[in-house]
N, C-alpha and C. Protein backbone atom coordinates (compact mmCIF):
# COMPACT_ATOMS: atom_id res chain seq x y z
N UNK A 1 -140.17 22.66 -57.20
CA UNK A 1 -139.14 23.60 -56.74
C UNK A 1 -138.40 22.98 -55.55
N UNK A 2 -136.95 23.14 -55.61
CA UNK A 2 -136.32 22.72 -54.30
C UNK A 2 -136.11 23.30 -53.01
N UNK A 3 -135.74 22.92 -52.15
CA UNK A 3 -135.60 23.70 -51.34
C UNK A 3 -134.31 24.81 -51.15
N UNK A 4 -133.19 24.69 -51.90
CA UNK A 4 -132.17 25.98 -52.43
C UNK A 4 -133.27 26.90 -52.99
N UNK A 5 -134.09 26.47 -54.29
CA UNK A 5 -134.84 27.51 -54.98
C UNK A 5 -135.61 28.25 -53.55
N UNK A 6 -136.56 27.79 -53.03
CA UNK A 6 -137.35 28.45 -51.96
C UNK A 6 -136.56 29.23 -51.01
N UNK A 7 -135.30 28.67 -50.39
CA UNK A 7 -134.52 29.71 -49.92
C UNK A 7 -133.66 31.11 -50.34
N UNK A 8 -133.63 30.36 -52.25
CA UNK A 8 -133.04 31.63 -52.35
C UNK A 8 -134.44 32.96 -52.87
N UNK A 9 -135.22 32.21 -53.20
CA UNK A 9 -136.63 33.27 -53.65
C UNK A 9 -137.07 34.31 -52.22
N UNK A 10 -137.02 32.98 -50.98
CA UNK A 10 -137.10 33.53 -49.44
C UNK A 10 -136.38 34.73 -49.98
N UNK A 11 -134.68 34.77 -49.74
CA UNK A 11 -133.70 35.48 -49.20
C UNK A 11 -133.99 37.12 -50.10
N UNK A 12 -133.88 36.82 -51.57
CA UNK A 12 -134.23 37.59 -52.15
C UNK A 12 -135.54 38.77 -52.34
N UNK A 13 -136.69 38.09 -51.89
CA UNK A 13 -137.82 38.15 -51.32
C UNK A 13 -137.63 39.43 -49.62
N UNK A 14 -136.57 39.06 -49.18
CA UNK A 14 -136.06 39.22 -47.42
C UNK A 14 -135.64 41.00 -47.99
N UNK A 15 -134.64 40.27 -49.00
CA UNK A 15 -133.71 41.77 -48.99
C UNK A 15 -133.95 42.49 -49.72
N UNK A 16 -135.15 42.01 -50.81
CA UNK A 16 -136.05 43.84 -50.92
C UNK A 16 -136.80 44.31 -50.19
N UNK A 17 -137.56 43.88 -49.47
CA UNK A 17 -138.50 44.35 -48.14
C UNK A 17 -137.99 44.46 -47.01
N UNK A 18 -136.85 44.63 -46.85
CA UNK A 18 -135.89 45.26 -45.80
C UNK A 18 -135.75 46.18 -45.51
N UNK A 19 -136.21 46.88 -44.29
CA UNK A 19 -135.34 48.74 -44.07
C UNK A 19 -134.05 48.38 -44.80
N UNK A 20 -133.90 50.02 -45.52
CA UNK A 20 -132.51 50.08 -46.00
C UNK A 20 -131.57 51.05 -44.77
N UNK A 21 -131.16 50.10 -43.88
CA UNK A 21 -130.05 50.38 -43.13
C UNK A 21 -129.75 49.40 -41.65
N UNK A 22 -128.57 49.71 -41.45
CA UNK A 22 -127.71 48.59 -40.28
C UNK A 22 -128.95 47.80 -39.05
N UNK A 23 -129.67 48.74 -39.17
CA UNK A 23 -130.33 48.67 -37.67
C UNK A 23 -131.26 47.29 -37.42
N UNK A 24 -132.08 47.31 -38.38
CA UNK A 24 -133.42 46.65 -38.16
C UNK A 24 -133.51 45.81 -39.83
N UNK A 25 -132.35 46.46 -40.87
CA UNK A 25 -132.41 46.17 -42.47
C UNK A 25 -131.90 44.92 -42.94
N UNK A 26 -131.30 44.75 -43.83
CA UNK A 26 -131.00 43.57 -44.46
C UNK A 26 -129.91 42.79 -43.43
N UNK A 27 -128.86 43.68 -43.37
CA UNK A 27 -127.55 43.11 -42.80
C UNK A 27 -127.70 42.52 -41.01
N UNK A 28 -129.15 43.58 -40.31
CA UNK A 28 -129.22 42.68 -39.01
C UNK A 28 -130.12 41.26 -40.02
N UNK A 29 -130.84 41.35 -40.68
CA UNK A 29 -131.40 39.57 -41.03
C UNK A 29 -130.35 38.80 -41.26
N UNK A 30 -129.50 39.49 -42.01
CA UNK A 30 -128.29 38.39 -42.17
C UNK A 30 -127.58 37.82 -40.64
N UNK A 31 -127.40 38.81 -39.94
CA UNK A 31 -126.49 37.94 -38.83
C UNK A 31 -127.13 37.20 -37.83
N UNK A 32 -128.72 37.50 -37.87
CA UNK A 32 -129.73 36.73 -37.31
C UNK A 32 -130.03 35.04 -37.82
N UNK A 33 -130.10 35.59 -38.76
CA UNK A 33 -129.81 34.29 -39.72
C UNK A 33 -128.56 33.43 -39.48
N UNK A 34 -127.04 33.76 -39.52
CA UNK A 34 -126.09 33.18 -38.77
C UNK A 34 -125.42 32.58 -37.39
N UNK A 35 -126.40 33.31 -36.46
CA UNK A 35 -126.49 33.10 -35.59
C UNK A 35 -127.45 31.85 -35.66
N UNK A 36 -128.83 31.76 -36.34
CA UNK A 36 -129.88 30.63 -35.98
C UNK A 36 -128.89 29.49 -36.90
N UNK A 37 -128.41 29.18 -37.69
CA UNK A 37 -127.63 28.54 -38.22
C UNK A 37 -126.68 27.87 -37.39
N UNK A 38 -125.55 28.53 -36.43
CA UNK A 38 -124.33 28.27 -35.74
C UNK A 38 -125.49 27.37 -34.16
N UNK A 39 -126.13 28.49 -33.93
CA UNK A 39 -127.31 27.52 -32.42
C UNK A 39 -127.93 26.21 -33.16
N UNK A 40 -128.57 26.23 -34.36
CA UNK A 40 -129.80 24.96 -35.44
C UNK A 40 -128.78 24.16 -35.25
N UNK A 41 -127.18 24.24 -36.07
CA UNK A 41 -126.78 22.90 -36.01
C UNK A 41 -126.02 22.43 -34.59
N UNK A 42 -125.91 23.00 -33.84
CA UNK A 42 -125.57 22.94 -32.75
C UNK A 42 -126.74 21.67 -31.74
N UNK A 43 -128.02 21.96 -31.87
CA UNK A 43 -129.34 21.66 -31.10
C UNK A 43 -129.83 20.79 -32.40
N UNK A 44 -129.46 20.46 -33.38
CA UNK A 44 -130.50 19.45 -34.20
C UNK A 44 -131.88 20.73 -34.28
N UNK A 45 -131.70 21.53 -34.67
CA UNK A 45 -132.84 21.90 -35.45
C UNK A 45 -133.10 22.11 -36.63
N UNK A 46 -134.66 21.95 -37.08
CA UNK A 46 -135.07 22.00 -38.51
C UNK A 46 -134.33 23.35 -38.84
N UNK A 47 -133.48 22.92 -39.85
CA UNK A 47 -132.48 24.30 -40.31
C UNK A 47 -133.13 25.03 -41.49
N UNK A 48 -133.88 24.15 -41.88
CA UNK A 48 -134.29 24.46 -43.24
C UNK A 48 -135.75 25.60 -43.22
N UNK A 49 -136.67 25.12 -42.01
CA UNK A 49 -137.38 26.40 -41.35
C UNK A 49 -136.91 27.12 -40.89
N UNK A 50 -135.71 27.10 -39.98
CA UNK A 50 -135.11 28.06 -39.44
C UNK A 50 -134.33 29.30 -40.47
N UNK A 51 -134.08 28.52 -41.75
CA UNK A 51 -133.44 29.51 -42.45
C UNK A 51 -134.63 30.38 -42.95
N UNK A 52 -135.54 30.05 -43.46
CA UNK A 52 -136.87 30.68 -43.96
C UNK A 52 -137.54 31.66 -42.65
N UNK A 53 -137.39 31.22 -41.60
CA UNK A 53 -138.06 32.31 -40.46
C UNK A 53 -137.32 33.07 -40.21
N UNK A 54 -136.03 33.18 -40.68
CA UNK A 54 -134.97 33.74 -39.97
C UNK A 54 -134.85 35.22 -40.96
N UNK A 55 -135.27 34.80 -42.35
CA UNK A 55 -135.00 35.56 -43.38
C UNK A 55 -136.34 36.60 -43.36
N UNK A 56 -136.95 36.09 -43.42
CA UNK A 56 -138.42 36.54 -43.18
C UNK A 56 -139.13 37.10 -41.77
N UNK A 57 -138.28 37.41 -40.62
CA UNK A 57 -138.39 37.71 -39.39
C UNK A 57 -138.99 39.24 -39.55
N UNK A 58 -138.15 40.05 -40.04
CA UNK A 58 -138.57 41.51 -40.09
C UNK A 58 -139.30 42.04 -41.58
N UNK A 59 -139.79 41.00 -42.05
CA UNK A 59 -140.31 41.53 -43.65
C UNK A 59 -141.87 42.57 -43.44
N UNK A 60 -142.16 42.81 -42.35
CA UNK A 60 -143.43 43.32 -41.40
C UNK A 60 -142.92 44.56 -41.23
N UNK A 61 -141.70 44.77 -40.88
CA UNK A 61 -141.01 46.26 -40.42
C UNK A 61 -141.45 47.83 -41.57
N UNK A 62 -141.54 47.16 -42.68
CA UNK A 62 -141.92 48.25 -43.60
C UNK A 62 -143.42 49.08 -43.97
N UNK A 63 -144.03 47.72 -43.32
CA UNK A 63 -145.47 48.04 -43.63
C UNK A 63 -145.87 48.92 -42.31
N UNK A 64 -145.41 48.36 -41.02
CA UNK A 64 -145.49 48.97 -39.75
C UNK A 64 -145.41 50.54 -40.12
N UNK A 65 -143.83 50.84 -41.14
CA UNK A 65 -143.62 52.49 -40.84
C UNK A 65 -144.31 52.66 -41.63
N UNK A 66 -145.29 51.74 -42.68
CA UNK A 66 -146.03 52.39 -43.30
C UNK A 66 -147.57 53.12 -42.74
N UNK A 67 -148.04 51.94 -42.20
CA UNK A 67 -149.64 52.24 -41.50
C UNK A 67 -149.29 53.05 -40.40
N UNK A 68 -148.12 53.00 -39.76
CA UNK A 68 -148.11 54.06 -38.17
C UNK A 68 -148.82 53.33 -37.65
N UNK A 69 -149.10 52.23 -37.11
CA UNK A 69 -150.20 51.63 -36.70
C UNK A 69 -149.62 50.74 -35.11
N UNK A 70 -150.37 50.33 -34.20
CA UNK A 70 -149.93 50.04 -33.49
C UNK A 70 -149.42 48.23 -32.96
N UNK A 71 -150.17 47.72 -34.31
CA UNK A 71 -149.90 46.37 -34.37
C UNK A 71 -148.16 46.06 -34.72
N UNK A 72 -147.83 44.94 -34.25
CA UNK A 72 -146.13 44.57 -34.06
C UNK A 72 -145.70 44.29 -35.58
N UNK A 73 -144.71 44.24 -35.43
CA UNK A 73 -144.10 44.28 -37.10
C UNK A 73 -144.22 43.05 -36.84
N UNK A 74 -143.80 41.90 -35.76
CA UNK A 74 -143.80 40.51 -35.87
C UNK A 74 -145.18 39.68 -36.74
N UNK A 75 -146.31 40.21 -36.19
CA UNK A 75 -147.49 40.00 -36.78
C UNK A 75 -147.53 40.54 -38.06
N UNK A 76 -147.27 41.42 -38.59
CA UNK A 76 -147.37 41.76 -40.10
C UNK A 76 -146.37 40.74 -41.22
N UNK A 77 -144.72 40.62 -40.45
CA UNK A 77 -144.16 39.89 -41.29
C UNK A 77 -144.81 38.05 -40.93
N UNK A 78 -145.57 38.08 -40.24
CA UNK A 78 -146.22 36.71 -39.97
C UNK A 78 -147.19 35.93 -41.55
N UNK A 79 -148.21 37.71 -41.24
CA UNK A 79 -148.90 37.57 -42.23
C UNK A 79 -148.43 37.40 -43.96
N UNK A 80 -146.82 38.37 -43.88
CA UNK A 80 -146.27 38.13 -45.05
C UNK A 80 -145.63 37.08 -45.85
N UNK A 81 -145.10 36.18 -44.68
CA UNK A 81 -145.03 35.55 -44.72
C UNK A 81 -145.75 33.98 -45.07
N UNK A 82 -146.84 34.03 -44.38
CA UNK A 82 -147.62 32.57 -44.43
C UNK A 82 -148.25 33.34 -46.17
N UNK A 83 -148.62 34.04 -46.90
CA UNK A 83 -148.90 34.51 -48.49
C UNK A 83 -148.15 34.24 -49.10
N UNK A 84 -146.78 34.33 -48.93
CA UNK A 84 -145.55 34.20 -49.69
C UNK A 84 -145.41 32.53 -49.86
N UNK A 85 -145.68 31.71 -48.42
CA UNK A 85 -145.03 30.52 -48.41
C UNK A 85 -146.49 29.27 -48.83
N UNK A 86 -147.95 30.00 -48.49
CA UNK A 86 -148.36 29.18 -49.08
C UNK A 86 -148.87 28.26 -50.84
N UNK A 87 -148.32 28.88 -51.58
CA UNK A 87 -148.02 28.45 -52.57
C UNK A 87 -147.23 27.07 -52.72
N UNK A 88 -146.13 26.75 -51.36
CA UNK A 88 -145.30 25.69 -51.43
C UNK A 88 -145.80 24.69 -50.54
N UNK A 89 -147.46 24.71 -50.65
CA UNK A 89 -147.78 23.56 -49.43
C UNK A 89 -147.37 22.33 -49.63
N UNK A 90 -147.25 22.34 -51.00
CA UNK A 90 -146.76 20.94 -51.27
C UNK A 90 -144.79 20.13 -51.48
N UNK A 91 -144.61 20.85 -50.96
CA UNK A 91 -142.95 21.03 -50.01
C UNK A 91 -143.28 21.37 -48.74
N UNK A 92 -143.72 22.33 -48.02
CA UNK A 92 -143.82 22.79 -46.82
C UNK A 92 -144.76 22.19 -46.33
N UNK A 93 -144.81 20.76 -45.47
CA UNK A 93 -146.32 20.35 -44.72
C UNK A 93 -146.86 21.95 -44.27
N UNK A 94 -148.21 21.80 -43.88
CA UNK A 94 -149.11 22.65 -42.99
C UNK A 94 -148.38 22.71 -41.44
N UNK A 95 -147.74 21.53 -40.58
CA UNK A 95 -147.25 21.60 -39.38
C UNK A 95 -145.96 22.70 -39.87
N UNK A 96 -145.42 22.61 -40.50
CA UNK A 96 -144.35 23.30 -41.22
C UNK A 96 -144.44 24.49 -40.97
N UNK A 97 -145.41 24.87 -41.53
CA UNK A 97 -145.97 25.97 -42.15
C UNK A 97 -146.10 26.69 -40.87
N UNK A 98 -146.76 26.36 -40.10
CA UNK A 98 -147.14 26.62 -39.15
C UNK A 98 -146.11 27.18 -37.99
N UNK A 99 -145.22 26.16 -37.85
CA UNK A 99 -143.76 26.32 -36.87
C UNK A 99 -142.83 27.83 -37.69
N UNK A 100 -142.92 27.82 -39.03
CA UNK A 100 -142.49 28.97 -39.34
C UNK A 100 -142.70 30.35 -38.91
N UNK A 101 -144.36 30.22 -39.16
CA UNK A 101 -145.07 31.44 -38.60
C UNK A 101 -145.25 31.85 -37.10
N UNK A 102 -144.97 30.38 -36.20
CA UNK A 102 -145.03 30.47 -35.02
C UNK A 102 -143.95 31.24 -34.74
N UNK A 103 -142.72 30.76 -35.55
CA UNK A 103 -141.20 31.54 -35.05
C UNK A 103 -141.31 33.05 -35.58
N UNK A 104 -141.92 33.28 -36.13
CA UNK A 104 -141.70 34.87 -36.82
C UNK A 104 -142.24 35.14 -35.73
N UNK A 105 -143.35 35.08 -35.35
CA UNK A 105 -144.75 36.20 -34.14
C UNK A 105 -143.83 35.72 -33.11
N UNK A 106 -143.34 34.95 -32.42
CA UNK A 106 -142.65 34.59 -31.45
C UNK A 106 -141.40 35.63 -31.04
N UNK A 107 -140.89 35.70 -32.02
CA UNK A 107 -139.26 36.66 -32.14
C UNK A 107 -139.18 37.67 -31.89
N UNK A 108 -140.38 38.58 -31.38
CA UNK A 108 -140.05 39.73 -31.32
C UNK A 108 -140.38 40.01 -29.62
N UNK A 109 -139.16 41.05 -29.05
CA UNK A 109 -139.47 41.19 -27.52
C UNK A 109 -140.61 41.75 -27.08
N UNK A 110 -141.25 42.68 -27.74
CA UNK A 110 -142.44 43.15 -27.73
C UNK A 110 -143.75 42.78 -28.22
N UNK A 111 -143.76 41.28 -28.60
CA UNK A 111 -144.78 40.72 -29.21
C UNK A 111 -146.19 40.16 -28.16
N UNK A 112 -145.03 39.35 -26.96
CA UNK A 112 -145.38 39.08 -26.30
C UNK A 112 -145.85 37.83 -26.48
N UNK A 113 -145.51 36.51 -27.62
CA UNK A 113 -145.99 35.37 -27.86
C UNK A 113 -144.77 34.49 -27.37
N UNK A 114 -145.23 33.37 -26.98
CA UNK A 114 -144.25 32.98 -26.19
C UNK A 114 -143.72 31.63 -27.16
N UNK A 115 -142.53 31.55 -27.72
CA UNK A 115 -141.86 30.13 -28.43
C UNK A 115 -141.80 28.99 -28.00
N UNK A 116 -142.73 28.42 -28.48
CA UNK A 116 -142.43 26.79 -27.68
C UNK A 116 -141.90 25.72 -28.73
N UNK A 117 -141.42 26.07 -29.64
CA UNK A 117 -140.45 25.04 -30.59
C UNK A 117 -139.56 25.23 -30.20
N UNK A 118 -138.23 24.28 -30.68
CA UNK A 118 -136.97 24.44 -30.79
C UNK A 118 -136.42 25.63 -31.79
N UNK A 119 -136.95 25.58 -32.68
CA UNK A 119 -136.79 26.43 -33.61
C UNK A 119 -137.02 27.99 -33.15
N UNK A 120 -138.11 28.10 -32.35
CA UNK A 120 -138.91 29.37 -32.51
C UNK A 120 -137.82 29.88 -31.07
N UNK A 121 -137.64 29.13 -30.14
CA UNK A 121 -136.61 29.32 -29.44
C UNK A 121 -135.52 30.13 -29.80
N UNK A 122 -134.85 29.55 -30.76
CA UNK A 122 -133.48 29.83 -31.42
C UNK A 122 -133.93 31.12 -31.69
N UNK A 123 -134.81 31.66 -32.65
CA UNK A 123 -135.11 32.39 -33.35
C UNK A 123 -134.92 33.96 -32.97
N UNK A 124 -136.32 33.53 -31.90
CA UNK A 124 -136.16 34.75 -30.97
C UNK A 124 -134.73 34.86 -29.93
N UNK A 125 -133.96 34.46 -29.52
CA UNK A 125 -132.41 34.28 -28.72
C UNK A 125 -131.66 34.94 -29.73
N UNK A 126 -131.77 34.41 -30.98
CA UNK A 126 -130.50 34.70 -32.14
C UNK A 126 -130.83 36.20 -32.39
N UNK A 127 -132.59 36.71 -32.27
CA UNK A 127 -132.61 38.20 -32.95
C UNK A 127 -132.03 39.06 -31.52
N UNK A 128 -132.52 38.83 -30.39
CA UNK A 128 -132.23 38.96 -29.11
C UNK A 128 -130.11 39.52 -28.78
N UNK A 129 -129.92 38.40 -29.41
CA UNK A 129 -128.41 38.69 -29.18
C UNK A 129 -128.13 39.31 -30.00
N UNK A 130 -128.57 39.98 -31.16
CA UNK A 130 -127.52 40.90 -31.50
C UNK A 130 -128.36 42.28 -31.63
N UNK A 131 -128.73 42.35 -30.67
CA UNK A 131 -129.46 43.54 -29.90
C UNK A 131 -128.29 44.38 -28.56
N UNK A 132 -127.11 42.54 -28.26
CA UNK A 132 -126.12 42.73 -27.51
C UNK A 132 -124.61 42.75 -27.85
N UNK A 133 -123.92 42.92 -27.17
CA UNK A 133 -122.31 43.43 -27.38
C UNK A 133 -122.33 44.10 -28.79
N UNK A 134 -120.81 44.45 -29.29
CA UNK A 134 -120.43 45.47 -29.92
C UNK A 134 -121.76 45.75 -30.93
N UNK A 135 -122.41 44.97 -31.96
CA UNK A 135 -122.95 45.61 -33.06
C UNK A 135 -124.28 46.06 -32.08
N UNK A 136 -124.29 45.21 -31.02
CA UNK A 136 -126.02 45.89 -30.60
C UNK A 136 -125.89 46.94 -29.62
N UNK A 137 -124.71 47.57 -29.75
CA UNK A 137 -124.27 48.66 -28.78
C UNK A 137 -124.31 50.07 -29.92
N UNK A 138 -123.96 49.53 -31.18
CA UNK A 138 -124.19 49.82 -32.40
C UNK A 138 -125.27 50.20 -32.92
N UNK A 139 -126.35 49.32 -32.59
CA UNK A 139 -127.62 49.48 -33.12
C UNK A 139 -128.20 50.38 -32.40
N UNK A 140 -128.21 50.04 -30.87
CA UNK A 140 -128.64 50.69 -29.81
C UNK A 140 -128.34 52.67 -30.36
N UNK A 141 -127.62 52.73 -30.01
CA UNK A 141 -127.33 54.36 -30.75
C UNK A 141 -127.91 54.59 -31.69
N UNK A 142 -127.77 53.85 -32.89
CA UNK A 142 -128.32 54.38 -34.23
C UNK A 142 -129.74 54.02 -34.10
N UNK A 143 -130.39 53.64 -33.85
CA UNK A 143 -132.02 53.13 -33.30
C UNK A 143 -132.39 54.18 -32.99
N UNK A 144 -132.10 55.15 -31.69
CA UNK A 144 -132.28 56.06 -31.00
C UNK A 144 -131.57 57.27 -31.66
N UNK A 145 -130.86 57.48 -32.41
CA UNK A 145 -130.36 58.34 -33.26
C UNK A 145 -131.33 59.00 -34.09
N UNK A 146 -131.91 57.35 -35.10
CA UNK A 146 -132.49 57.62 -36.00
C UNK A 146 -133.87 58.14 -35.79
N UNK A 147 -134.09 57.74 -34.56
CA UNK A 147 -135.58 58.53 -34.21
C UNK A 147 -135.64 59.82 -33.34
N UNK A 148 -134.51 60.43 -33.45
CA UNK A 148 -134.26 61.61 -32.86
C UNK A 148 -133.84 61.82 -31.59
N UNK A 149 -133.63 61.03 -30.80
CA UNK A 149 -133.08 60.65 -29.61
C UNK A 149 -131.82 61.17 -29.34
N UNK A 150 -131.45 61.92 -28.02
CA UNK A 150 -130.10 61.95 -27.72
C UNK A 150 -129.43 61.16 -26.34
N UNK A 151 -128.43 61.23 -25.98
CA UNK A 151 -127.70 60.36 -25.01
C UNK A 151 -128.80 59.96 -24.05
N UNK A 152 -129.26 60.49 -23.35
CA UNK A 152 -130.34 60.42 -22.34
C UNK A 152 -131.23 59.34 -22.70
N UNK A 153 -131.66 59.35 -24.18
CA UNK A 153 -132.82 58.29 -24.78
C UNK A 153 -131.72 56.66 -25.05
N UNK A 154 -130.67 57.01 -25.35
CA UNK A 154 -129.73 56.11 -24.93
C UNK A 154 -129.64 55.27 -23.91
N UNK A 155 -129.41 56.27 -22.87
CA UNK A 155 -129.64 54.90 -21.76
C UNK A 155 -130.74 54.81 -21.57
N UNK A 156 -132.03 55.52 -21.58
CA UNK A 156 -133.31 54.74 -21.11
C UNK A 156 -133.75 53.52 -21.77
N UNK A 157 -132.90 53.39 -23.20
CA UNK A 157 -133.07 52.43 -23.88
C UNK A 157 -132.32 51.12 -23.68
N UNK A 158 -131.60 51.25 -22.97
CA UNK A 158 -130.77 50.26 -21.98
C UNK A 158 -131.22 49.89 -21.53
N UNK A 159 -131.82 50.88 -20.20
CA UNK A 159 -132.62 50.62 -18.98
C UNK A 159 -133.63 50.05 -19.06
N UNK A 160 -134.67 49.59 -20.28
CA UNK A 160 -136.32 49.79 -20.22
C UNK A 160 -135.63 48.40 -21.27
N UNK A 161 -134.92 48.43 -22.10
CA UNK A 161 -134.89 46.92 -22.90
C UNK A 161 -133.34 46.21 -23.28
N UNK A 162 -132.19 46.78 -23.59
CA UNK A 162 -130.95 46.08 -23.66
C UNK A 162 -130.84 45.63 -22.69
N UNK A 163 -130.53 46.02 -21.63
CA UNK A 163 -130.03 44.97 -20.49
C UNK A 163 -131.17 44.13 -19.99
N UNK A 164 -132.36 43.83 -20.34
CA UNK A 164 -133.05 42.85 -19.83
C UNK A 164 -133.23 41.61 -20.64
N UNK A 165 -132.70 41.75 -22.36
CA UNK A 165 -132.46 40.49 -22.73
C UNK A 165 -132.07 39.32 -22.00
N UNK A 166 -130.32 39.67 -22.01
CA UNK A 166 -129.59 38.73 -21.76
C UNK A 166 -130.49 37.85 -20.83
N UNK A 167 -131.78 37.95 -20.06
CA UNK A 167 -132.46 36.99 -18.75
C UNK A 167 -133.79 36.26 -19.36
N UNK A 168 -133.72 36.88 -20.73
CA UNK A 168 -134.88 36.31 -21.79
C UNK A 168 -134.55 35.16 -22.45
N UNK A 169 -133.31 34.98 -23.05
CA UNK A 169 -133.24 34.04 -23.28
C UNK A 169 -133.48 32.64 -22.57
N UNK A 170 -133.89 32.07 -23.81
CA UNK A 170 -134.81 30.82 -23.36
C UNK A 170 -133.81 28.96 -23.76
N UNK A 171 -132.13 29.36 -23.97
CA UNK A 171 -131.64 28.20 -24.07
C UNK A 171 -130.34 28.14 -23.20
N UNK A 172 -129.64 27.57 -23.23
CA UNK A 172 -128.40 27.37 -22.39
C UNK A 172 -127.49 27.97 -23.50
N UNK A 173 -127.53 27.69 -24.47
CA UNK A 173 -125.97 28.28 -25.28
C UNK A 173 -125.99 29.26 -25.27
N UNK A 174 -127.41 30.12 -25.59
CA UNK A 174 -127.87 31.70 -25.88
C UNK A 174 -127.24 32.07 -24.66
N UNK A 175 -127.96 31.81 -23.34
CA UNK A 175 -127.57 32.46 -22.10
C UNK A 175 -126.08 32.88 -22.27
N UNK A 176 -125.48 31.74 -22.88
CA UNK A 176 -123.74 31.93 -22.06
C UNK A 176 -123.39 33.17 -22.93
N UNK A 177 -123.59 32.99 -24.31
CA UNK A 177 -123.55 33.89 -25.52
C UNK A 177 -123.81 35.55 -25.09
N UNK A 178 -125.15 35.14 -24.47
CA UNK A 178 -125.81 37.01 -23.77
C UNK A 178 -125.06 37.20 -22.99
N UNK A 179 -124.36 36.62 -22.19
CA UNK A 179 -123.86 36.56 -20.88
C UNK A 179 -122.26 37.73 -21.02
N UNK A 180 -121.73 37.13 -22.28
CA UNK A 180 -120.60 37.33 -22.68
C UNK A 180 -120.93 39.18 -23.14
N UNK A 181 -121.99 38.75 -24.10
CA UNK A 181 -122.09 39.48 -24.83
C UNK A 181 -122.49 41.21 -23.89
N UNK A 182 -123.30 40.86 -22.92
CA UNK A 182 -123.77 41.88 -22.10
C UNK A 182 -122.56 42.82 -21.57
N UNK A 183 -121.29 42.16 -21.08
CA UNK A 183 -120.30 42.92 -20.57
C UNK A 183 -120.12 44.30 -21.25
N UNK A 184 -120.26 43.84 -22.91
CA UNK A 184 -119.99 45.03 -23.33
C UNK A 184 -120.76 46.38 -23.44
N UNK A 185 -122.27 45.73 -23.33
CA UNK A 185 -122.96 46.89 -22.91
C UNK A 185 -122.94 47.47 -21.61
N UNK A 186 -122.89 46.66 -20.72
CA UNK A 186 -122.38 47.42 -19.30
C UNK A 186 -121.54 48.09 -18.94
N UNK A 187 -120.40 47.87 -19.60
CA UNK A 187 -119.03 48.31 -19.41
C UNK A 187 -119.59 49.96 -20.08
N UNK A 188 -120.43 49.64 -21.13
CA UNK A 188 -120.63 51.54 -21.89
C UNK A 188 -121.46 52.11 -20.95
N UNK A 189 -122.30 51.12 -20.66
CA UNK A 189 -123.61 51.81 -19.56
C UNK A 189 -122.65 52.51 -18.42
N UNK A 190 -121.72 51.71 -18.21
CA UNK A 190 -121.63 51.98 -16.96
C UNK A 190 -120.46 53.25 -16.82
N UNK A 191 -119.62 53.01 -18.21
CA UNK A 191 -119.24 54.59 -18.22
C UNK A 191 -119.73 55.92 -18.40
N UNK A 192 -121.19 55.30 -19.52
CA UNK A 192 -121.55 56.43 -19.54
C UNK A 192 -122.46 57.35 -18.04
N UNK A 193 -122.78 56.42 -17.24
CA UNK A 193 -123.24 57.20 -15.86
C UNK A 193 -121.86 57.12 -15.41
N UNK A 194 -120.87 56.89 -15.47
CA UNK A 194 -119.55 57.78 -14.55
C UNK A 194 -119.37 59.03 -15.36
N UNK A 195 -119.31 59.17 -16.69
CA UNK A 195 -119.13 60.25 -17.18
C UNK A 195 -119.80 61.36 -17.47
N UNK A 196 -120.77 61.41 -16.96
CA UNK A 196 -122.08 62.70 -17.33
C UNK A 196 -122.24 63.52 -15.80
């Protein structure tokens, strides 16, 4: 099998086990995925893991709302991951293998594992930023929407995790990227405490 086949089995694989909606579902993997793409070739990184961790980042999210459980979705799509991919040990070295799974458990802000690849870097920065400006101002609402939340749970959700990205990131391009990107959540933050 090639590596198109494995990415597209990945992708396909990605976007049935996806929440079905904007937030956390198929369409944030996709721009996560574009983002690690536009930073990978930018930095010389393995693109070809990066596309596979990238796709496979939130494939954990479903099982989470399934068990109610308190373990991270990062760790579940970890586990879903290394089942899915070991079948291709013989394309995917074991170091491979490995840097993949490192970047999934790595990516999430609440995981608490810390990225020490290039890759796993990107990974977590790329899911990170679009947590910021317009679509993650986007998400931000509908996140807190969808779990019953009103304005108030809004900004605490600012307060307690959007605005502390942008200082997480862990590369120079990301930074400038968050940097940019943050205005636009401030600019709402900051109307919305002038306006209440």
């Amino acid at each position: 099998m090639s590596e198109e086949e494995i990415l597209s089995y990945v992708k396909n694989y990605a976007l049935e086990n996806s929440e079905d909606n904007d937030i956390h579902g198929f369409p944030h993997v996709e721009r996560v995925y574009n983002l690690c793409l536009q930073i990978g070739k930018k930095l010389g990184a393995n693109l070809f893991l990066l596309k596979i961790a990238a796709y496979l980042h939130d494939v954990g999210r479903i099982r989470v709302e399934d068990t109610k459980d308190d373990k991270n979705h990062a760790e579940y799509s970890a586990e879903i991951a290394l089942n899915l991919l070991k079948s291709y040990e013989y394309i995917i070295p074991q170091t491979d293998l490995e840097n993949i799974i490192h970047m999934i458990r790595a990516h999430s802000f609440s995981n608490n594992v810390v990225p020490k690849t290039l890759e796993a870097k990107i990974l977590s920065d790329a899911d990170k930023l679009d947590a910021l400006g317009a679509i993650g101002l986007y998400r931000t609402i509908g996140f807190t929407l969808q779990r019953g939340g009103d304005l108030d749970n809004v900004v605490k959700h600012f307060e307690s995790k959007i605005m502390k990205l942008k200082d997480l990131m862990h590369l120079d391009l990301t930074k400038q990227i968050a940097n940019d990107r943050q205005e636009i959540i401030l600019e709402f933050y900051n109307k919305i405490k002038e306006e209440k």
